[in-house]
Every structure is written in structure tokens, then in C-alpha cells.
N, C-alpha and C. Protein backbone atom coordinates (compact mmCIF):
# COMPACT_ATOMS: atom_id res chain seq x y z
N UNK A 1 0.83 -1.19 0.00
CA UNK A 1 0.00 0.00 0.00
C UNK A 1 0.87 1.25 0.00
N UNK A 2 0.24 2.37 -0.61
CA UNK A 2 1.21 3.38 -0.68
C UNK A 2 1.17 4.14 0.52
N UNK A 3 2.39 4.34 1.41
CA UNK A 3 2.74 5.45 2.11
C UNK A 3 2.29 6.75 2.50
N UNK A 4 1.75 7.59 3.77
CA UNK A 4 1.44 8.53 3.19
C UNK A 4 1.99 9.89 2.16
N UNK A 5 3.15 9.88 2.84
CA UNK A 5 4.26 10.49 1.99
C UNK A 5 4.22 10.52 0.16
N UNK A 6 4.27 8.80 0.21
CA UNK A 6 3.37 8.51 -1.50
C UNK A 6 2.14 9.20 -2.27
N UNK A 7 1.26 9.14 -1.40
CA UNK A 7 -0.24 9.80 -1.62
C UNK A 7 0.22 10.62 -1.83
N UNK A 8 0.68 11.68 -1.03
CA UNK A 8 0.74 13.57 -1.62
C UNK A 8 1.39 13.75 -2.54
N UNK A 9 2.59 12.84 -2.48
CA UNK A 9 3.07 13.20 -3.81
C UNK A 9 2.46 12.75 -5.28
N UNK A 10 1.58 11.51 -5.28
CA UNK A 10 0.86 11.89 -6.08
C UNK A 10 -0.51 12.73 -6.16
N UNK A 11 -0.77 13.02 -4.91
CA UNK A 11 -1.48 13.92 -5.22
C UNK A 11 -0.89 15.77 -6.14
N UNK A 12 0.02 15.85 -5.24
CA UNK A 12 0.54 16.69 -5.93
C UNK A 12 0.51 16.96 -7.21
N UNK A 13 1.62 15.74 -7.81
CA UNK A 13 1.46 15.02 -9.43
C UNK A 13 0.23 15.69 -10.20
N UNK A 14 -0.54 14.84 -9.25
CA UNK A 14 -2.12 15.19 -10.37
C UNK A 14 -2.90 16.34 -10.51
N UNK A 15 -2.51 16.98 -9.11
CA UNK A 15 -3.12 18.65 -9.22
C UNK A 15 -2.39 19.29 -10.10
N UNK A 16 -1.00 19.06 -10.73
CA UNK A 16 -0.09 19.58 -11.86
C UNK A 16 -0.72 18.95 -12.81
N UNK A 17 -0.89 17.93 -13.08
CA UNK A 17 -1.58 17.47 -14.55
C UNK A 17 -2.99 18.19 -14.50
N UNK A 18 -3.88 18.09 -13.87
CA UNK A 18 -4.69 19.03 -13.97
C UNK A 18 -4.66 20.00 -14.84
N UNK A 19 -3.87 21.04 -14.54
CA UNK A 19 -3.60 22.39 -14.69
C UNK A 19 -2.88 22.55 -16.10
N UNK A 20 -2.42 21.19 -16.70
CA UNK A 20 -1.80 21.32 -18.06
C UNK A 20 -2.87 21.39 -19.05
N UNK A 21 -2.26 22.03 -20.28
CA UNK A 21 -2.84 21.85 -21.56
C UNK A 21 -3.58 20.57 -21.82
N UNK A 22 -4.99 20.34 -22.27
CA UNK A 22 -5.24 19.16 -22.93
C UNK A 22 -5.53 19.55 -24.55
N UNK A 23 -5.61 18.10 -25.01
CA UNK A 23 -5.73 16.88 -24.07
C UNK A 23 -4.34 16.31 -23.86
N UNK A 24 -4.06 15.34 -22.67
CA UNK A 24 -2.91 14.99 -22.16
C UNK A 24 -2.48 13.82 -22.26
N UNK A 25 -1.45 13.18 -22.74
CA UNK A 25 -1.10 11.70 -23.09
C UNK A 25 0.39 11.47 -21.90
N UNK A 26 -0.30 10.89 -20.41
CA UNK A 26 0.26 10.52 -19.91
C UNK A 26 1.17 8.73 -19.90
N UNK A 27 2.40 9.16 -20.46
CA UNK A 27 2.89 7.55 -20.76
C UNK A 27 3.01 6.37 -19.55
N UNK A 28 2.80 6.90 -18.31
CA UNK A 28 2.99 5.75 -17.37
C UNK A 28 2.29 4.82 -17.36
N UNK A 29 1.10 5.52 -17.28
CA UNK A 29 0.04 4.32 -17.24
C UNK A 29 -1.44 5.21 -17.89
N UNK A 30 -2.46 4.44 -18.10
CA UNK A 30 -3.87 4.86 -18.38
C UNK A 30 -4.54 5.71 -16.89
N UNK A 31 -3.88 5.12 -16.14
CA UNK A 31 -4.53 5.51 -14.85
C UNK A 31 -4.42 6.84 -14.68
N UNK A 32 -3.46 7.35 -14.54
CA UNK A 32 -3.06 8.83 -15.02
C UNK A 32 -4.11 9.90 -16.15
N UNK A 33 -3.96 9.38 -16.76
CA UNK A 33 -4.67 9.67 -18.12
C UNK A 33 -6.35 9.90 -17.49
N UNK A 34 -6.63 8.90 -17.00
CA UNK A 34 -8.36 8.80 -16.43
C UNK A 34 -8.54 9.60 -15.80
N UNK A 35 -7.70 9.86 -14.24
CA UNK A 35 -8.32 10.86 -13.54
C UNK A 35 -7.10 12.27 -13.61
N UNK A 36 -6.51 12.72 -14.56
CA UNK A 36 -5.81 13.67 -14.67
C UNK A 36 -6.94 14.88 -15.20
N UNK A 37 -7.61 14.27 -16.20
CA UNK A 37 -8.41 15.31 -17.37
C UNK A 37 -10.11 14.29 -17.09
N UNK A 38 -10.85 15.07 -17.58
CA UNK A 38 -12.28 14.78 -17.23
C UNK A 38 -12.67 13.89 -18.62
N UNK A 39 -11.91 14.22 -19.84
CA UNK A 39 -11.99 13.56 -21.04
C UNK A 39 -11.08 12.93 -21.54
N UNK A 40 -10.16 12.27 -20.58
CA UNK A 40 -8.76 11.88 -20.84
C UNK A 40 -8.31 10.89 -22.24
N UNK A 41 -7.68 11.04 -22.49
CA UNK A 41 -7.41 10.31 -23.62
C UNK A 41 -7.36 8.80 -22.90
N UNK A 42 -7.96 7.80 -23.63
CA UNK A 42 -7.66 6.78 -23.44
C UNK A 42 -6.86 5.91 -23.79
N UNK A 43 -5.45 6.44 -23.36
CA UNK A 43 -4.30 4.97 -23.92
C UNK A 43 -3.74 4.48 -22.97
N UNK A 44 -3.08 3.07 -22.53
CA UNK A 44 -2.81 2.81 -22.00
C UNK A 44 -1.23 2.45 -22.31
N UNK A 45 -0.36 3.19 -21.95
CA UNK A 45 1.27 2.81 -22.45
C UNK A 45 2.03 1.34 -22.35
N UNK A 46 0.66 0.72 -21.24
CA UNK A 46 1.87 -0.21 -21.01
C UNK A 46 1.52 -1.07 -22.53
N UNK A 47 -0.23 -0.96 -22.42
CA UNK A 47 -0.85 -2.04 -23.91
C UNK A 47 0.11 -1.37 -25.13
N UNK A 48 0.10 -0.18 -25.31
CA UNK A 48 0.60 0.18 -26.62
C UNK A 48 2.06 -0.43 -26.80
N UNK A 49 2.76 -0.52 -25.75
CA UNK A 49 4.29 -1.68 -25.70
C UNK A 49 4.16 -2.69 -26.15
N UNK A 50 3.15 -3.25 -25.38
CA UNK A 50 3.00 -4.66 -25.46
C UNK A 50 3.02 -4.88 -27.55
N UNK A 51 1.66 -4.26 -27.84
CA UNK A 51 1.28 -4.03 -29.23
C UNK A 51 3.00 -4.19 -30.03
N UNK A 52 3.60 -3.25 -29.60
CA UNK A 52 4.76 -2.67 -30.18
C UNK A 52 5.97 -3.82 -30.21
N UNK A 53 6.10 -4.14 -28.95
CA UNK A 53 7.01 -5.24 -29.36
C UNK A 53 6.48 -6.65 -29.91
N UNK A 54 4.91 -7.19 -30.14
CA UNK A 54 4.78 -8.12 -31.07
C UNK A 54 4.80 -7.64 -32.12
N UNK A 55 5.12 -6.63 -32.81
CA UNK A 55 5.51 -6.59 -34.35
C UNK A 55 4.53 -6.67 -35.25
N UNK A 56 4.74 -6.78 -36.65
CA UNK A 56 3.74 -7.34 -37.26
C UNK A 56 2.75 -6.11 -38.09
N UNK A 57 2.03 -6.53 -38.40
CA UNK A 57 1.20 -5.40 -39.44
C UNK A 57 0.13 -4.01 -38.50
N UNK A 58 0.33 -5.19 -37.38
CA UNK A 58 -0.40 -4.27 -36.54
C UNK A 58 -0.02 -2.73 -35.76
N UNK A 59 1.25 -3.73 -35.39
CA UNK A 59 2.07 -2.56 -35.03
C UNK A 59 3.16 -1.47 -35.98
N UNK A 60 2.46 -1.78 -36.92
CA UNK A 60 3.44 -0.69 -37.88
C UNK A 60 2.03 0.10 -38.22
N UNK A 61 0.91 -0.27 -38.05
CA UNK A 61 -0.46 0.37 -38.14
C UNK A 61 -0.15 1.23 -36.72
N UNK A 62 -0.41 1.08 -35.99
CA UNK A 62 -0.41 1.51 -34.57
C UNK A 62 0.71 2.70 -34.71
N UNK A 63 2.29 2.37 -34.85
CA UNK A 63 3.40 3.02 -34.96
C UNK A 63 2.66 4.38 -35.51
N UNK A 64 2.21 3.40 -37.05
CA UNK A 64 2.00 5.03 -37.92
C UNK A 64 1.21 6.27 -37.56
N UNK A 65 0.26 5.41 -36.58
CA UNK A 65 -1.06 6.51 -36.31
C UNK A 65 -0.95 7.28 -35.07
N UNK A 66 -0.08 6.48 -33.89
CA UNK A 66 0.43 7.41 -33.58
C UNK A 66 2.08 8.66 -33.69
N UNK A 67 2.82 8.23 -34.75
CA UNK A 67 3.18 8.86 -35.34
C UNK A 67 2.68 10.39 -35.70
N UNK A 68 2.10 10.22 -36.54
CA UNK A 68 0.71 11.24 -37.12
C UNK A 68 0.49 12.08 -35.99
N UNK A 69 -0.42 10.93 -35.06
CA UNK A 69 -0.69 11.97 -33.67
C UNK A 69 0.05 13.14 -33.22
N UNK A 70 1.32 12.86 -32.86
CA UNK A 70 2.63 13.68 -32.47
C UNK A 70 2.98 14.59 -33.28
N UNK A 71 2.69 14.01 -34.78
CA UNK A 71 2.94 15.08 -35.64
C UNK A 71 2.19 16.16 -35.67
N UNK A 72 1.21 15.61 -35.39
CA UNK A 72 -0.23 17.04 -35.80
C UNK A 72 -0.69 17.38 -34.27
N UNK A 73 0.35 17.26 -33.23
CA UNK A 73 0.15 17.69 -31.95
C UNK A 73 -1.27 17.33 -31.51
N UNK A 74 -2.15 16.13 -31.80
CA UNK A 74 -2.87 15.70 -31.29
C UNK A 74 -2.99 15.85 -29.63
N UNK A 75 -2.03 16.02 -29.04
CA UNK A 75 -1.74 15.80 -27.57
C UNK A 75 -1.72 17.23 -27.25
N UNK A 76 -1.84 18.29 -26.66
CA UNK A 76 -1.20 19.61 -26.17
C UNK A 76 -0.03 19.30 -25.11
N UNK A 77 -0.17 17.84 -23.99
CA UNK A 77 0.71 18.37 -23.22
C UNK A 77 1.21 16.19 -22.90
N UNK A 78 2.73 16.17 -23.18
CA UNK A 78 2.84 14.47 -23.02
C UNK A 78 3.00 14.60 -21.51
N UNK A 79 2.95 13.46 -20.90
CA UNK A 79 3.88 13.72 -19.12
C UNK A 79 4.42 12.40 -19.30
N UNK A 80 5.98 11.86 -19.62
CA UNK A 80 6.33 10.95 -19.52
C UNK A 80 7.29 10.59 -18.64
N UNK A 81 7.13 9.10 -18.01
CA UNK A 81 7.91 8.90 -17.04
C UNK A 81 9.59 8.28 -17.55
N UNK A 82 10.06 8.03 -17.04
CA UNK A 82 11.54 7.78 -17.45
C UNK A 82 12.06 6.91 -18.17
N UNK A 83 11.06 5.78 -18.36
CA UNK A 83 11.29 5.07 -19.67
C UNK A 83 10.53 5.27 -21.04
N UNK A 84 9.57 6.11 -21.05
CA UNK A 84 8.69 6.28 -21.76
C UNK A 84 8.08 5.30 -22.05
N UNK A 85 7.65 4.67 -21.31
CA UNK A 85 6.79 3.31 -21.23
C UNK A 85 6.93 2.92 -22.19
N UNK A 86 8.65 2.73 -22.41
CA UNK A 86 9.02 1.56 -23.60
C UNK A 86 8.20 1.47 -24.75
N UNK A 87 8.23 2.82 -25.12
CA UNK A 87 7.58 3.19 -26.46
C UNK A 87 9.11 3.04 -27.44
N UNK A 88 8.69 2.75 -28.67
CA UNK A 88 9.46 2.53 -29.84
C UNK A 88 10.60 4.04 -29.88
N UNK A 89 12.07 3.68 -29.92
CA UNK A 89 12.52 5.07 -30.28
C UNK A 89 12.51 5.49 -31.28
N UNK A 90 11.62 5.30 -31.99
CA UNK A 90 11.26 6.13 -32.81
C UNK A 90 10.07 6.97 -32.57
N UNK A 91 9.54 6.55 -31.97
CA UNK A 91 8.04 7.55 -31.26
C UNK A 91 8.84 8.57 -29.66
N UNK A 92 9.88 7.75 -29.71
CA UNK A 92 10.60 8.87 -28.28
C UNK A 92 11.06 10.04 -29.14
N UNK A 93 11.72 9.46 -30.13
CA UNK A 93 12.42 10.54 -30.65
C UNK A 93 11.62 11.59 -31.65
N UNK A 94 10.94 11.31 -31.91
CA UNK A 94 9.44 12.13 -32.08
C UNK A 94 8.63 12.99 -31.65
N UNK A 95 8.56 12.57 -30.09
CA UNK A 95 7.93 13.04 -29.06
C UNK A 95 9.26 14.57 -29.00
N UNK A 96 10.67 13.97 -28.89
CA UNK A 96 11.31 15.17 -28.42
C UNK A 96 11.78 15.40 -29.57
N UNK A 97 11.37 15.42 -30.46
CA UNK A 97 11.46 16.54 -31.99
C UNK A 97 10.21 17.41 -31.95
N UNK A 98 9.20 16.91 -31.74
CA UNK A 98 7.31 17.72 -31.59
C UNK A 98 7.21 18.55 -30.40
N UNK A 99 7.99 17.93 -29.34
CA UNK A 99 7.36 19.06 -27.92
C UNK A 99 8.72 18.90 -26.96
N UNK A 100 8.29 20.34 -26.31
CA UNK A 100 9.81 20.53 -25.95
C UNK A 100 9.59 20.08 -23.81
N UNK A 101 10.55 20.03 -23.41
CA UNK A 101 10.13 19.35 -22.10
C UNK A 101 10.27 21.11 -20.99
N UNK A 102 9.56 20.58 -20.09
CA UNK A 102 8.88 22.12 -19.27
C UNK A 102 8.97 21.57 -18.41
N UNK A 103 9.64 20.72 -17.51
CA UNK A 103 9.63 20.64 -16.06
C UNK A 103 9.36 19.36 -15.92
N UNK A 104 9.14 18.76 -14.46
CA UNK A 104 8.41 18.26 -13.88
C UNK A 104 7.41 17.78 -13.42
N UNK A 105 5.98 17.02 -13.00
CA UNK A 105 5.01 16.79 -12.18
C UNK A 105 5.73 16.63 -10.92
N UNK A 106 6.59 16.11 -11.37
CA UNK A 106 7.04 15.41 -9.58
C UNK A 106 8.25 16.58 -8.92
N UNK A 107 8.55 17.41 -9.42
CA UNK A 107 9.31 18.48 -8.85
C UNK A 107 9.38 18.18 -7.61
N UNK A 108 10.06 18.73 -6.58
CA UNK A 108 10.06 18.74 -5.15
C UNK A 108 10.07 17.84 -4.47
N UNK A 109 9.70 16.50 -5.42
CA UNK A 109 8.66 15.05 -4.92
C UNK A 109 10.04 14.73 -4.45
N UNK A 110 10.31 14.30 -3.20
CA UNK A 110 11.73 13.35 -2.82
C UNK A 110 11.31 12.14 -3.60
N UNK A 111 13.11 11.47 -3.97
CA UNK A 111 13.35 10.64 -5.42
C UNK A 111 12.86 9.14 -4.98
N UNK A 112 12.35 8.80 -3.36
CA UNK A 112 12.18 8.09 -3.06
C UNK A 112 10.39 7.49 -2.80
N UNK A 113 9.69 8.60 -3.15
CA UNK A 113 7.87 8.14 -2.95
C UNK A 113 7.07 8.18 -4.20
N UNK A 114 6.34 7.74 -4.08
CA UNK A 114 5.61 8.04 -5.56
C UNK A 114 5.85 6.71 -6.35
N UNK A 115 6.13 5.64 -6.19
CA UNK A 115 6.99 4.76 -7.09
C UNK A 115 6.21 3.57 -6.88
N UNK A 116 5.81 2.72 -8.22
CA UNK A 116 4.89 1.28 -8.14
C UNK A 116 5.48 0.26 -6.95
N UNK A 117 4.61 -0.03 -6.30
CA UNK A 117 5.29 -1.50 -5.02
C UNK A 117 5.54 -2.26 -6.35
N UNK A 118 4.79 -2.56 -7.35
CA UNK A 118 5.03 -3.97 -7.88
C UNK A 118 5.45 -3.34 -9.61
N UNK A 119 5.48 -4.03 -10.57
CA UNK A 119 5.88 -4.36 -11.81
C UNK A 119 6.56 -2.99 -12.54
N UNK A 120 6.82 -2.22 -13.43
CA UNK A 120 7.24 -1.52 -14.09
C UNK A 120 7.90 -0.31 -12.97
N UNK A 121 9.14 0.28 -12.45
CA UNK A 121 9.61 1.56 -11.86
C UNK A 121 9.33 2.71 -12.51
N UNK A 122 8.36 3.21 -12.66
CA UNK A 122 8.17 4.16 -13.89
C UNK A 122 6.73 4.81 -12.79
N UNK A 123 6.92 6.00 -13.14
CA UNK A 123 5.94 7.05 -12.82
C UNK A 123 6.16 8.64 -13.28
N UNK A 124 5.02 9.20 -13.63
CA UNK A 124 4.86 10.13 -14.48
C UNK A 124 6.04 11.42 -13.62
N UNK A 125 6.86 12.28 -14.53
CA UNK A 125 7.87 13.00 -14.81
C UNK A 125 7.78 14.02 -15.55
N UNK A 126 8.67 14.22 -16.77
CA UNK A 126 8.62 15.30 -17.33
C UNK A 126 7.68 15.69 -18.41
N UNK A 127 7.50 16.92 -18.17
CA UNK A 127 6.30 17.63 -18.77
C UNK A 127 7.11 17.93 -20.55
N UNK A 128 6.20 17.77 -21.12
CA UNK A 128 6.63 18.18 -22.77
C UNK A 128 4.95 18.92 -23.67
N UNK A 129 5.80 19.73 -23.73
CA UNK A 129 4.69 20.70 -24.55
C UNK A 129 4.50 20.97 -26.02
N UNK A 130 3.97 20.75 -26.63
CA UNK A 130 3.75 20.87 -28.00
C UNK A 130 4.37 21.75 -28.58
N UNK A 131 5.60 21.89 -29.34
CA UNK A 131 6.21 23.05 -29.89
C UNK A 131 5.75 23.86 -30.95
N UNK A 132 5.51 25.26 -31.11
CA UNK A 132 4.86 26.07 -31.56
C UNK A 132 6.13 27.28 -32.45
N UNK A 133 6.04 27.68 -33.81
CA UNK A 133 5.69 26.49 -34.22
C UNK A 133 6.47 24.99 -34.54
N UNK A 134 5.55 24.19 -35.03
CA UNK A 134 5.91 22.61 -35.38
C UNK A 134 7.63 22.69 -35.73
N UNK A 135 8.50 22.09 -35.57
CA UNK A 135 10.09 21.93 -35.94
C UNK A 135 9.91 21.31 -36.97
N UNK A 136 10.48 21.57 -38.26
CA UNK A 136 9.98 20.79 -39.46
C UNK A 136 10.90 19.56 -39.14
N UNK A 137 10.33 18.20 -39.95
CA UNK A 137 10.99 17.22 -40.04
C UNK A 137 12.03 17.62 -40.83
N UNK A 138 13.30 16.45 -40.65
CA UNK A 138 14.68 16.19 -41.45
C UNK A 138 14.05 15.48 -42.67
């Protein structure tokens, strides 16, 4: 169970996502995503991995569309945590060609609360904002 120390800091977290640009594509998890924004986008980072590393027609469908997304700033504001929930680097490197990074959620947060008891070490981080305008592709 989380700590109280844990709680505020995500509470914290989420009163900052709040307050960001939508709509918001938080990569940690869906959970984020649900109660950050009232219309949250519904993706879930860890499924879109999963998708991503079986390969296949699907995931070069998937790749492309969200590709696109990033391109046409579908998102106003990403919040990704430190692995980028093992998204393809090519969609990382995307992400930080399209939007530029602005801080923190977890600012202040000591490096020690906030963090899953069980499976993936990953929790939402740095803020990236849609760059204005767009950086043309290479």
C-alpha cells in the first residue's frame, strides 16, 4: 500500500496534470490519463508496448497513427515517465522533436515516494509541450 508520503506526492502530481494543456497523453500508465483530465485520452502505455514489441502489421499500423498523432500535436501536453513506457525510439524521438520538455510533475517530490510497489519503476515525470511552431521534419 502506498505510504502517506506517496499519496501527496501523487497527489501533488495530479493537481499539476490538472492544470496542463489538454488533451494529455500521460505515458505511465492509463490511470493517469483517467483521472488527470475529465476527457482523458484513453491509452494505455503499457498495452501500446505490449502491441509494439509483437511486431507485425499491426504494429506498424499503430506506430504510424500514432506517429501522425505527435505530428499534428494531437496531444497539447505528453507527461512521460523515465522510460517512456518503452515506447518505440522512434516515437521517443518524435515526441522530443514535436514538444519541448517544461519541467516536472514530480518536482520537489523526494526521489524516493511516488513509485509502483510492484511491476514496471516508472511514474509520471517530465512535462513536454507541444512546440509552436511545429520543428519541421529532417
Amino acid at each position: 500500500l502506498p505510504t502517506p508520503a506517496d499519496l501527496a506526492a501523487n497527489e501533488q502530481a495530479l493537481q499539476r496534470m490538472k492544470k496542463l494543456p489538454q488533451p494529455l497523453f500521460v505515458t505511465a500508465s492509463a490511470h493517469w490519463n483517467r483521472i488527470s483530465q475529465e476527457h482523458g485520452v484513453p491509452l494505455h502505455a503499457g498495452a501500446l508496448g505490449d502491441v509494439f514489441k509483437g511486431g507485425g502489421p499491426v504494429a506498424r499500423k499503430l506506430q504510424a497513427d500514432l506517429a501522425a498523432d505527435l505530428r499534428a500535436h494531437r496531444f497539447a501536453t505528453i507527461v512521460s515517465d523515465r522510460a517512456f513506457a518503452f515506447l518505440p525510439p522512434e516515437i521517443v524521438s518524435l515526441i522530443q522533436q514535436e514538444y519541448s520538455p517544461r519541467g516536472s510533475v514530480m518536482a520537489g517530490v523526494p526521489d524516493d515516494v511516488a513509485w509502483p510497489r510492484v511491476g514496471a519503476s516508472i511514474r509520471p515525470d517530465t512535462i513536454w509541450v507541444a512546440r509552436t511552431p511545429r520543428v519541421p521534419r529532417p
